[in-house]
N, C-alpha and C. Protein backbone atom coordinates (compact mmCIF):
# COMPACT_ATOMS: atom_id res chain seq x y z
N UNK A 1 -3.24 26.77 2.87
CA UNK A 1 -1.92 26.29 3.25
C UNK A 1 -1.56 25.11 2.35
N UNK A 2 -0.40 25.02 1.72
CA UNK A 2 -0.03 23.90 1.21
C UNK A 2 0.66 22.75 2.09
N UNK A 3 1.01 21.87 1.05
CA UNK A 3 1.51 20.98 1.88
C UNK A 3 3.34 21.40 2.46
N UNK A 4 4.03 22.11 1.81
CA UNK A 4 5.09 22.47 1.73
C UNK A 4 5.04 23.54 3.29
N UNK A 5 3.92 24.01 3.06
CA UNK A 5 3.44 25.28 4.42
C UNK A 5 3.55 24.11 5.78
N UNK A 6 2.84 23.16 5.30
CA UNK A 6 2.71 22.43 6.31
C UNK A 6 3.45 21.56 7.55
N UNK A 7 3.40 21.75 9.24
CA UNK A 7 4.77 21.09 9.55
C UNK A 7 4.27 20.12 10.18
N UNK A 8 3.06 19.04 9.31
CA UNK A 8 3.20 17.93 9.27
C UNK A 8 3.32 16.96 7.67
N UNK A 9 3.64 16.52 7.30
CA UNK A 9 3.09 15.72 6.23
C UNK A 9 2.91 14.45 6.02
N UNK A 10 2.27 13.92 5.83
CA UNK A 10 1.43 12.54 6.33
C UNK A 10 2.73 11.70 5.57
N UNK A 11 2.50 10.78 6.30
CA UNK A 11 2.81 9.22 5.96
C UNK A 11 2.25 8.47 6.20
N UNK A 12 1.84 7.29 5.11
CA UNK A 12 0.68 6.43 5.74
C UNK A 12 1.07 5.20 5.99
N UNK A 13 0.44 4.39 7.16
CA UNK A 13 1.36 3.66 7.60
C UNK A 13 1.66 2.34 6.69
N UNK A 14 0.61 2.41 5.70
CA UNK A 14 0.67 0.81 4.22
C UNK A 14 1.32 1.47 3.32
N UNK A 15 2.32 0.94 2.76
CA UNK A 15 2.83 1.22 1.52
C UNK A 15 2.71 -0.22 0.72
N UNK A 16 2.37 -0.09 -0.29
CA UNK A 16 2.38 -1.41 -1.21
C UNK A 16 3.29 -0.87 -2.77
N UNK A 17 4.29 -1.66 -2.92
CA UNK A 17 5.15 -1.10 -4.22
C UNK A 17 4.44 -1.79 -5.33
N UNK A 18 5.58 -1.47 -6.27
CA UNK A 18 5.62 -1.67 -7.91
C UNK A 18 5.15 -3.21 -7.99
N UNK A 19 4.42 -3.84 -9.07
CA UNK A 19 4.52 -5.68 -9.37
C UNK A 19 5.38 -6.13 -9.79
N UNK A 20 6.30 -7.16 -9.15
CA UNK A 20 6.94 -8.00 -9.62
C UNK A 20 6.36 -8.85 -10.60
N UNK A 21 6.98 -9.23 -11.25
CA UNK A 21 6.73 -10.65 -11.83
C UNK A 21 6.95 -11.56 -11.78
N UNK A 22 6.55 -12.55 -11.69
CA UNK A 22 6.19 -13.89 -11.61
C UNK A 22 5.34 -14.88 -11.69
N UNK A 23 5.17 -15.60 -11.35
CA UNK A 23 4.28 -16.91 -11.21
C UNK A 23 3.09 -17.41 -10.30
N UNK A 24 2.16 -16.28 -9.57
CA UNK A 24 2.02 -15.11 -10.44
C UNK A 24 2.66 -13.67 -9.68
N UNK A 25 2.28 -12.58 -10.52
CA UNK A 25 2.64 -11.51 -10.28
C UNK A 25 2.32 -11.11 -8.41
N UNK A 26 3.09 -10.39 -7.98
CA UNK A 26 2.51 -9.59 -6.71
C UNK A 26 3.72 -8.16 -6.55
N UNK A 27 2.73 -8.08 -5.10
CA UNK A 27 3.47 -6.79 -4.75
C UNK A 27 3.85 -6.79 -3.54
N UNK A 28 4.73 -6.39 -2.98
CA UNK A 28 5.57 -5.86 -2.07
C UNK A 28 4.92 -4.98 -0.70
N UNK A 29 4.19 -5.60 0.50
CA UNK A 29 3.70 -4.85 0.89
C UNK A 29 4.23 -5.05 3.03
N UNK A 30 4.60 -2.75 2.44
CA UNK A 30 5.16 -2.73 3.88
C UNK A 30 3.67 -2.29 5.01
N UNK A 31 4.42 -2.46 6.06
CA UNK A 31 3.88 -1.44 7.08
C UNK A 31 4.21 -0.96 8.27
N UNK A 32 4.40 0.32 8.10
CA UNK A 32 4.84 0.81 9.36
C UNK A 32 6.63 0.69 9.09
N UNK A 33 6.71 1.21 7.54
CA UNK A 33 8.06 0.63 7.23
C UNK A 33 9.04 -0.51 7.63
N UNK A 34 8.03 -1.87 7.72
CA UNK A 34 8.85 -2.59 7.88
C UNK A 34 8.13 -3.91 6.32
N UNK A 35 8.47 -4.50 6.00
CA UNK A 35 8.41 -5.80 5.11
C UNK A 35 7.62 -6.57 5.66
N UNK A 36 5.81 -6.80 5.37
CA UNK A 36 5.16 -7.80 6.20
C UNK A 36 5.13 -8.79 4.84
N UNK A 37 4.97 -8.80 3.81
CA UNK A 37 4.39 -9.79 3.02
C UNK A 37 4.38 -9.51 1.30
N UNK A 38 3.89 -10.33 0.68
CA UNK A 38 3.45 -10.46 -0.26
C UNK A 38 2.30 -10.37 -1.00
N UNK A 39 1.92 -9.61 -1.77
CA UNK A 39 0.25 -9.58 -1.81
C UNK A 39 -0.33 -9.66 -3.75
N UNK A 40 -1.04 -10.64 -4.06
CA UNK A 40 -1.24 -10.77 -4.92
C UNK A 40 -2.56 -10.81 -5.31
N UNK A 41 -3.46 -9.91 -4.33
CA UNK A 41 -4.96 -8.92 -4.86
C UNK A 41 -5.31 -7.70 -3.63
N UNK A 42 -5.85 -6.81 -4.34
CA UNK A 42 -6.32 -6.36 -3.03
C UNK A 42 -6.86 -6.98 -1.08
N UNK A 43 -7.53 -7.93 -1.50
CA UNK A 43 -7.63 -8.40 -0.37
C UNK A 43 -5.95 -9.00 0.84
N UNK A 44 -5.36 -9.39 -0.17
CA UNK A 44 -4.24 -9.77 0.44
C UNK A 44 -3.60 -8.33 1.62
N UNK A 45 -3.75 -7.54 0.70
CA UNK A 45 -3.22 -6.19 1.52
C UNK A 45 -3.92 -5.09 2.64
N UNK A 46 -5.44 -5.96 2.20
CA UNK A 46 -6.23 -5.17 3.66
C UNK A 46 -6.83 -6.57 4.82
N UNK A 47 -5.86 -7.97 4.28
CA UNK A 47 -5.06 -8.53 5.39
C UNK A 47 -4.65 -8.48 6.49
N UNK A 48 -3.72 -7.82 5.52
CA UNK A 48 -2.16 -7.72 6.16
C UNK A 48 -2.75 -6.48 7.03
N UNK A 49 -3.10 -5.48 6.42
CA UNK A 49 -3.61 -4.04 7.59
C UNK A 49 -4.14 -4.66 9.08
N UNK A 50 -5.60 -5.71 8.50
CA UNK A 50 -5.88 -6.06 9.50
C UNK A 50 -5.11 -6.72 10.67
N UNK A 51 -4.39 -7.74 10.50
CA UNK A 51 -3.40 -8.28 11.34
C UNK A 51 -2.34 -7.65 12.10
N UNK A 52 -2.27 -5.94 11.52
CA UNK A 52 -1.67 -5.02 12.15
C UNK A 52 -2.67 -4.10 12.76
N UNK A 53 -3.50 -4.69 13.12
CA UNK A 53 -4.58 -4.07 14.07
C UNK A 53 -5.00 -2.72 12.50
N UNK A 54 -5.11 -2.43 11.64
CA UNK A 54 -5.13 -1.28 10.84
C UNK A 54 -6.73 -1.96 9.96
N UNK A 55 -7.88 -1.25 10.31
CA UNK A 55 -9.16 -0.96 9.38
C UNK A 55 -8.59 0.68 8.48
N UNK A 56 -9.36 -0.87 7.37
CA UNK A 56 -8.95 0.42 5.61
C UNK A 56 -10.36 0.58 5.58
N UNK A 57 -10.68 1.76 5.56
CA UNK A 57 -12.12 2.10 4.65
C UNK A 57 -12.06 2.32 3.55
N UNK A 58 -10.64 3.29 2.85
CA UNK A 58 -10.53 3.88 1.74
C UNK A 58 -9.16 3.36 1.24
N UNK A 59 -9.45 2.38 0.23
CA UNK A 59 -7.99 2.34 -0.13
C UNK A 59 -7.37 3.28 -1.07
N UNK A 60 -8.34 4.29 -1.64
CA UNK A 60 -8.05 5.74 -2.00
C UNK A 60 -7.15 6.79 -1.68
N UNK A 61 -7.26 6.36 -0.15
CA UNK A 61 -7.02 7.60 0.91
C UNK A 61 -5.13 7.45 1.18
N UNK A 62 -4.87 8.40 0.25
CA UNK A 62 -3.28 8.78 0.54
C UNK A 62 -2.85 8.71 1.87
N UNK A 63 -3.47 8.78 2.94
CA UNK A 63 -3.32 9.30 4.11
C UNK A 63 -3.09 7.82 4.78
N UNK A 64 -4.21 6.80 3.99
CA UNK A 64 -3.84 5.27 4.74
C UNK A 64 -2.97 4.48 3.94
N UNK A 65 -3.12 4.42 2.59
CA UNK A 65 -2.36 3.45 2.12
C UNK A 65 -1.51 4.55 0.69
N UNK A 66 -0.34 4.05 0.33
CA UNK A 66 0.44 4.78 -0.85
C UNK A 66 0.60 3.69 -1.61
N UNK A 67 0.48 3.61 -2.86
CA UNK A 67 0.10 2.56 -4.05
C UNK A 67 1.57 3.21 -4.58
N UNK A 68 2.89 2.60 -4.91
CA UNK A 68 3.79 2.61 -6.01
C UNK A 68 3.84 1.78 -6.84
N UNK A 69 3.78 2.71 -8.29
CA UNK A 69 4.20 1.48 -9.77
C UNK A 69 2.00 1.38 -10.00
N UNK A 70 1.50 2.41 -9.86
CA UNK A 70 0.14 1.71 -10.19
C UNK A 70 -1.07 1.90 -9.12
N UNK A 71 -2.36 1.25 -9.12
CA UNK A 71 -3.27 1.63 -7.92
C UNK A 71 -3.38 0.56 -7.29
N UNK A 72 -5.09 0.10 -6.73
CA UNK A 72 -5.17 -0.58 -6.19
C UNK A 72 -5.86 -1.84 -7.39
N UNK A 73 -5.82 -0.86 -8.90
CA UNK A 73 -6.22 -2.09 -9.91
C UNK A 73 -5.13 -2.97 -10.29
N UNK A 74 -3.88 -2.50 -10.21
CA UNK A 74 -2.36 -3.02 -10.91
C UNK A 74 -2.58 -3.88 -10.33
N UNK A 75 -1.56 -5.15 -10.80
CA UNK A 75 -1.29 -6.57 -10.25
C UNK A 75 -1.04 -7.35 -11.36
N UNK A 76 -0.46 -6.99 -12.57
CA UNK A 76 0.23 -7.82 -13.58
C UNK A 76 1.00 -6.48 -13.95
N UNK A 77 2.08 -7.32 -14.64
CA UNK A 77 3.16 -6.09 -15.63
C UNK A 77 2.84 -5.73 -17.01
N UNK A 78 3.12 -4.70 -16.85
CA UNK A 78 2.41 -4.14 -18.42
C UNK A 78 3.34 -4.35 -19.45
């Protein structure tokens, strides 16, 4: 079955976008589609999960977190 077959398709509840730039760089990080913060390393963003009651095991895992503009290595502008 694909995902298209499928009549669920995940959304995960962390999204972290593209890096801004600045002084220094960060990223944009929602949850649960709403705007919690700012995050300028990984740790900043499995934070923020935590404080929303949310354990990351995998920050891999499409299913928990969606990385836009890059992964979980990005964090300056190219």
């Amino acid at each position: 079955m694909t995902e298209i077959d499928s009549t669920h398709i995940g959304s995960p509840r962390i999204l972290v976008l593209g890096v801004h730039p600045g002084p220094p760089p960060f990223r944009i990080v929602e949850i649960d589609g709403q705007v919690v913060g700012e995050a300028r390393a990984v740790t900043d963003v499995l934070e923020a999960a935590a404080a929303f009651g949310i354990t990351v095991h995998d920050l891999d895992d499409p299913e928990v977190v969606r990385w836009v503009g890059g992964d979980k290595f990005t964090w300056t502008t190219h």
